[in-house]
Protein backbone atom coordinates (compact mmCIF):
# COMPACT_ATOMS: atom_id res chain seq x y z
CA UNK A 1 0.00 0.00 0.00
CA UNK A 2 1.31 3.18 -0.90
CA UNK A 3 2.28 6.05 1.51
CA UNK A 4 0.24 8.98 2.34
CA UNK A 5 0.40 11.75 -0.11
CA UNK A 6 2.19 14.17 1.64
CA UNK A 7 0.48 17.43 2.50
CA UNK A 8 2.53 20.25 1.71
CA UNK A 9 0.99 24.00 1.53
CA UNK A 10 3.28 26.01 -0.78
CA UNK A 11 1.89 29.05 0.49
CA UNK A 12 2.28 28.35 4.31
CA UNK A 13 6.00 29.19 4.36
CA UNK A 14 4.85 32.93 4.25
CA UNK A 15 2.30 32.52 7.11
CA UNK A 16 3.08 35.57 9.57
CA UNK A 17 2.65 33.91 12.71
CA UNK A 18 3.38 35.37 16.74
CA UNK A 19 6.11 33.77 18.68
CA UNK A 20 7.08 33.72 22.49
CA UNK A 21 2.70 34.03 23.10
CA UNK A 22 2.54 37.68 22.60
CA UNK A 23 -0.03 36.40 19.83
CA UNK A 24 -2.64 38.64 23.10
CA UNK A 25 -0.21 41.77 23.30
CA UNK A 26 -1.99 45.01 22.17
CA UNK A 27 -1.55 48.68 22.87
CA UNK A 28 -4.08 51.74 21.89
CA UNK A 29 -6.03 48.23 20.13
CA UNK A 30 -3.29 47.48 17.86
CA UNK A 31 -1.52 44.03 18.05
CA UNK A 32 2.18 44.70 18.69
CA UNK A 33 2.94 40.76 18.85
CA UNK A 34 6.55 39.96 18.51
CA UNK A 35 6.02 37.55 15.14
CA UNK A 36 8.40 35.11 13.15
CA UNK A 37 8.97 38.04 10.45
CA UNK A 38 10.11 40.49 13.40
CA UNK A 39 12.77 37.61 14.69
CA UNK A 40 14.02 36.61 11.63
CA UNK A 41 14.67 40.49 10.99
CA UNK A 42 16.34 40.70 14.19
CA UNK A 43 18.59 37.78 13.51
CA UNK A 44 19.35 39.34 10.11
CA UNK A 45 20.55 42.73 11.96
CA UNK A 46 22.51 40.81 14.43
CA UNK A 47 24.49 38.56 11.59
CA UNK A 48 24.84 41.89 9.58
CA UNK A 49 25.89 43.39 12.70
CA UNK A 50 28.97 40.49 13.47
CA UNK A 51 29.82 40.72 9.94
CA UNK A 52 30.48 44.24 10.32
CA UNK A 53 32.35 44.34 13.18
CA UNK A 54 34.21 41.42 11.90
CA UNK A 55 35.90 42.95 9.27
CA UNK A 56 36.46 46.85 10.91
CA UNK A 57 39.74 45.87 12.27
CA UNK A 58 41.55 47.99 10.22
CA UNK A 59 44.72 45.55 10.44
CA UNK A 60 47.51 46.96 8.16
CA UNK A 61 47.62 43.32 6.49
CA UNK A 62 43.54 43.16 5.97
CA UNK A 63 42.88 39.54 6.45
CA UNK A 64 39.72 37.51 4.58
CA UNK A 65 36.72 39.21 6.62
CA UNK A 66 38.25 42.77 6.32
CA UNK A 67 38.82 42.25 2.60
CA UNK A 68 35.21 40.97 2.19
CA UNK A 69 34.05 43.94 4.16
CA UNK A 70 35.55 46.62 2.48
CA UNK A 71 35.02 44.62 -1.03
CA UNK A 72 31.01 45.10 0.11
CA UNK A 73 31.77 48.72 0.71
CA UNK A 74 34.38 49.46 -2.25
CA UNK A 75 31.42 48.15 -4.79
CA UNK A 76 28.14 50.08 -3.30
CA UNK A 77 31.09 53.04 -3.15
CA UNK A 78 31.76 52.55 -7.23
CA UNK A 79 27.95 51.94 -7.82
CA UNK A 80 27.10 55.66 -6.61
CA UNK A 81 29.80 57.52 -7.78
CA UNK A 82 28.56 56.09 -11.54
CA UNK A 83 25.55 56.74 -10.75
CA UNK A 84 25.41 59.68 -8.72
CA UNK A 85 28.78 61.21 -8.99
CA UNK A 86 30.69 62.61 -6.30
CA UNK A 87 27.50 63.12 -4.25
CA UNK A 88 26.60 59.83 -4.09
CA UNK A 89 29.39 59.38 -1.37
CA UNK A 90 27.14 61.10 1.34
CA UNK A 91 24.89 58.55 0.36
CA UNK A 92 26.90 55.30 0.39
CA UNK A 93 26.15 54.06 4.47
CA UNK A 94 22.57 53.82 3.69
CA UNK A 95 23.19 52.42 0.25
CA UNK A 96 25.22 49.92 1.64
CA UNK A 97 23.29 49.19 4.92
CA UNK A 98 20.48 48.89 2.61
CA UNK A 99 22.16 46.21 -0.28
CA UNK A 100 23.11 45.01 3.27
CA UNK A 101 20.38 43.86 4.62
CA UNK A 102 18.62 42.64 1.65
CA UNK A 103 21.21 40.15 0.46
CA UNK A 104 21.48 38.87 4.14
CA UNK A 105 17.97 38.20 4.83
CA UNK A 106 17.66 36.61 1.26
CA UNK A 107 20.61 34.39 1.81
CA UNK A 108 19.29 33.61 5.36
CA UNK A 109 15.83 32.39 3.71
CA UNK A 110 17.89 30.04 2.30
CA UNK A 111 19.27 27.98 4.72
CA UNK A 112 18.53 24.70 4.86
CA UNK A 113 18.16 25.08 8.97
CA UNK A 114 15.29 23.32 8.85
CA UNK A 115 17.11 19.62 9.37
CA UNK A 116 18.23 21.07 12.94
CA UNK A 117 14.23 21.90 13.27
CA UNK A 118 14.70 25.90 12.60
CA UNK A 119 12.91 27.57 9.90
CA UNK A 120 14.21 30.34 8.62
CA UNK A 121 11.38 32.67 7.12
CA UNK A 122 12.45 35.07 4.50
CA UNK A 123 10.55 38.45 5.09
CA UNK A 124 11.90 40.00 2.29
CA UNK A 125 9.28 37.67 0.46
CA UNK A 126 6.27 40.03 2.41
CA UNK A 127 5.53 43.13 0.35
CA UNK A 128 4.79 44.82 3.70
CA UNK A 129 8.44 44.65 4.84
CA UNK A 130 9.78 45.25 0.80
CA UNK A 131 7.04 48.57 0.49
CA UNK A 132 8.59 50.22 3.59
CA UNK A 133 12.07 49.44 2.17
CA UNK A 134 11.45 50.96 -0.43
CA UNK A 135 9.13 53.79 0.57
CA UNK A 136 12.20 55.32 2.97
CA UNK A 137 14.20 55.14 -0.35
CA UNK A 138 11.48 57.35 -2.05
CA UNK A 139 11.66 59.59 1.14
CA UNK A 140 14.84 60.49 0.63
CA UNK A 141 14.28 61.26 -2.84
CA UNK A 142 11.82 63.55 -2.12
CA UNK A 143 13.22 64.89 1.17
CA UNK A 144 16.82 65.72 -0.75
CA UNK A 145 14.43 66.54 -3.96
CA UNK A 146 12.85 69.38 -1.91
CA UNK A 147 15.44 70.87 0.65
CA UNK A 148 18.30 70.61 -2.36
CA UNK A 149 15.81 71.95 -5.68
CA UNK A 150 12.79 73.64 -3.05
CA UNK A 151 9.52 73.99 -6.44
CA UNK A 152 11.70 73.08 -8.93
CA UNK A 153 11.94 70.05 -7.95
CA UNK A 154 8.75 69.79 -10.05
CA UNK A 155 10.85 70.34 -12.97
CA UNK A 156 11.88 66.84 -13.01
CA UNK A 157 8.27 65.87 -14.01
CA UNK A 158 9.16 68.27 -17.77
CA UNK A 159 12.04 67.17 -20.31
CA UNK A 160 14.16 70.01 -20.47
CA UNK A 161 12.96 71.46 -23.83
CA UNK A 162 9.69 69.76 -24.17
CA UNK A 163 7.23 72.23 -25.87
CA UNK A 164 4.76 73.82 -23.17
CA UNK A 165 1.70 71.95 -25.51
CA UNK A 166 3.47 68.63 -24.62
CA UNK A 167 4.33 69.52 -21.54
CA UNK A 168 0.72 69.27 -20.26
CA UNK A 169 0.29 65.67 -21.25
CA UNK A 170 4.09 64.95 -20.09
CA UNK A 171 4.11 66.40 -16.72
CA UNK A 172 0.74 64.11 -15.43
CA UNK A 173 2.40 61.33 -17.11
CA UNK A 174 5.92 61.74 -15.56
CA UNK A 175 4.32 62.08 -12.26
CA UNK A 176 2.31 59.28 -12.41
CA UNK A 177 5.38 57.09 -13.25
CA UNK A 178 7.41 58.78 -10.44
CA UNK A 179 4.70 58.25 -7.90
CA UNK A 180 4.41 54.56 -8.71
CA UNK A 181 8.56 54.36 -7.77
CA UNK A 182 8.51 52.55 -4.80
CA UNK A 183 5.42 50.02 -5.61
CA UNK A 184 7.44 49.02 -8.36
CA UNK A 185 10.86 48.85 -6.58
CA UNK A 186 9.21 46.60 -3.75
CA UNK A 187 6.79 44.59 -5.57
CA UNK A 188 10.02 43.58 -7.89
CA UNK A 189 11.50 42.16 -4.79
CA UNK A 190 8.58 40.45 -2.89
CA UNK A 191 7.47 38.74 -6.59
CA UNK A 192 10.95 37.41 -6.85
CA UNK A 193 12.14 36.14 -3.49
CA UNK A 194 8.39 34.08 -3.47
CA UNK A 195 8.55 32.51 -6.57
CA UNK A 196 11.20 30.90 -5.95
CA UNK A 197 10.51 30.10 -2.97
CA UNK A 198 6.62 28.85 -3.77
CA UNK A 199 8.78 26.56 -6.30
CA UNK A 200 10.85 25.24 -3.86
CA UNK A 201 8.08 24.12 -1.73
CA UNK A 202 6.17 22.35 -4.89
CA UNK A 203 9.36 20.19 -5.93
CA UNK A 204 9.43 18.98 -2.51
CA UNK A 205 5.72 17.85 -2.35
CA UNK A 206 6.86 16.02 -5.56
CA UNK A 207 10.19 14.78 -3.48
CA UNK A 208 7.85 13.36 -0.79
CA UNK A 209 4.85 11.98 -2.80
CA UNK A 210 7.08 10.49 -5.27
CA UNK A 211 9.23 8.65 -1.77
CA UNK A 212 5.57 7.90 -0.63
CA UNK A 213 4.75 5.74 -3.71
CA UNK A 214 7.18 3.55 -4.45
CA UNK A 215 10.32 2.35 -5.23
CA UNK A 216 9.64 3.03 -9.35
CA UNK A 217 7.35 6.60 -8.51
CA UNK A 218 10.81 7.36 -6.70
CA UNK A 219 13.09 6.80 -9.62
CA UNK A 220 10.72 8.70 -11.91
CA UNK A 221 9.42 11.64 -9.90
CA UNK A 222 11.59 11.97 -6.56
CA UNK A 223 15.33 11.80 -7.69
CA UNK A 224 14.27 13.95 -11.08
CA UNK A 225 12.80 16.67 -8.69
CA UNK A 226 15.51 16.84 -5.94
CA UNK A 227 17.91 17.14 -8.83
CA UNK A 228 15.93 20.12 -10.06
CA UNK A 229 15.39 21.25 -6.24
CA UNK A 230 19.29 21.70 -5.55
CA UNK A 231 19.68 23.34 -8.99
CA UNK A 232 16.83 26.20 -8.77
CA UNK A 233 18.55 26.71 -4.67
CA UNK A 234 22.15 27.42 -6.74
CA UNK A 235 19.68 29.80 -8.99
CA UNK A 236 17.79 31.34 -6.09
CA UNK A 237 21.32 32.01 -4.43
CA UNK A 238 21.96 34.27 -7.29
CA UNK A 239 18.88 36.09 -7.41
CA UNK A 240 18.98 36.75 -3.97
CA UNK A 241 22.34 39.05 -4.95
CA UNK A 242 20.88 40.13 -8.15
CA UNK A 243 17.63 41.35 -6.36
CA UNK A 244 19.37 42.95 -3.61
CA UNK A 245 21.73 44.78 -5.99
CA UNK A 246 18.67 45.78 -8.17
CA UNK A 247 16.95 47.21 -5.12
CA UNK A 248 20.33 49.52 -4.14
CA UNK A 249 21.24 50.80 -7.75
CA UNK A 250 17.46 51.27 -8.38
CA UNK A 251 17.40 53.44 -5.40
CA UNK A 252 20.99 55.36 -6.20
CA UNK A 253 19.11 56.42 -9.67
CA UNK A 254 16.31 57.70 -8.13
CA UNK A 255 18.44 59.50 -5.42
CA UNK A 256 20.67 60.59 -8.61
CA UNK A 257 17.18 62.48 -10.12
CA UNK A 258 16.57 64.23 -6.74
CA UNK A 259 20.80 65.49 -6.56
CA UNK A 260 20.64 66.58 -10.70
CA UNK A 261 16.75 66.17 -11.53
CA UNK A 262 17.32 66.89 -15.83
């Protein structure tokens, strides 16, 4: 007799879910409970944190962990200089801190921690935590937009030289595309980091239910799909540096509008 089919809910790996029972702890009627999302950020801000300090030893010889550190900071460095000129160094802690953070709680997601019976939950898969990422990116655009250009700052929304009977269907148009910034720039991350990781989930259902049936069901559907598993977690590795780098240069061109606008 064959196995149970195993149940496996693709979409459960994103369930937000209070920890430590605080699931009861409210104040002014809002639920403040300290969830799996919150820890999992904390842990990423604590690893991100060692890493730092790790490699901020300033040793005349710099040794592996210095090297990678200031390799991290020498590239976010480069990125806004080309994209943001000389300005862009002001910039480059919150750049960095930003590319940062992403990669690490991406990479963390990762993990296969769940054989010592830890689940790592990868927030950055929530468009609730990837819209406020990206929303304090768009208030600094406007915030350095304003204090650096004051009204015209508006001018960005007009092509220099666009004919004032254009301009009226430009400007609404420009504006609409500027506003939608940061929906795009965190919607880009949250579809990416769960697909793969909705994918992930379905190849092991097929894993299991293929172990569950049989010996040949094995052979045919288990050992194809953990084949296919361990190559999409090499792919997802990349992405999670590709999206994380997408999210910071993103984010140094829109800054780069607000320091030159046209």
């Amino acid at each position: 007799m064959a196995g149970e089919t195993a149940k496996v809910d693709p979409m459960h790996q994103f369930t937000i879910e209070p920890l430590f029972g605080t699931e009861t702890l409210d104040i002014a009627g809002y639920n403040i409970a300290f969830t799996n999302s919150a820890l999992w950020m904390l842990i990423t801000a604590v690893v991100l944190w060692v890493f730092m300090l790790g490699g901020m030893k300033q040793q005349l010889v710099p040794g592996r962990w210095q090297m990678t550190v200031e390799t991290f900071t020498g590239f976010i460095d480069d990125m806004l200089e080309a994209n943001v000129g000389k300005e862009g160094r002001k910039y480059v802690p919150y750049i960095f801190s930003l590319f940062m953070f992403i990669l690490f709680a991406n990479l963390l997601g990762l993990m296969p921690l769940g054989v010592f019976g830890l689940h790592p939950f990868t927030f950055t898969s929530h468009f609730t935590v990837t819209g406020v990422l990206a929303i304090m990116s768009f208030s600094i655009v406007l915030i350095v937009g304003f204090w650096k250009h004051g009204l015209h700052f508006f001018s960005l929304f007009v092509p220099s030289g666009t004919p004032l009977v254009m301009a009226i269907f430009i400007a609404p148009i420009e504006l609409i595309s500027f506003m939608f910034r940061p929906f795009s720039l965190g919607l880009r991350l949250f579809v990416a980091m769960m697909a793969g990781h909705v994918l992930l989930e379905v190849l092991s259902s097929f894993v299991i239910d293929g172990g569950n049936a049989g010996l040949v069901w094995t052979g045919v559907v288990s050992i194809p799909s953990f084949a296919l598993m361990v190559a999409i977690c090499a792919l997802e590795i990349l992405v999670a540096g590709i999206q994380a780098y997408v999210f910071a240069l993103l984010s140094s061109l829109y800054i780069n509008d607000a320091e030159h606008l046209h």
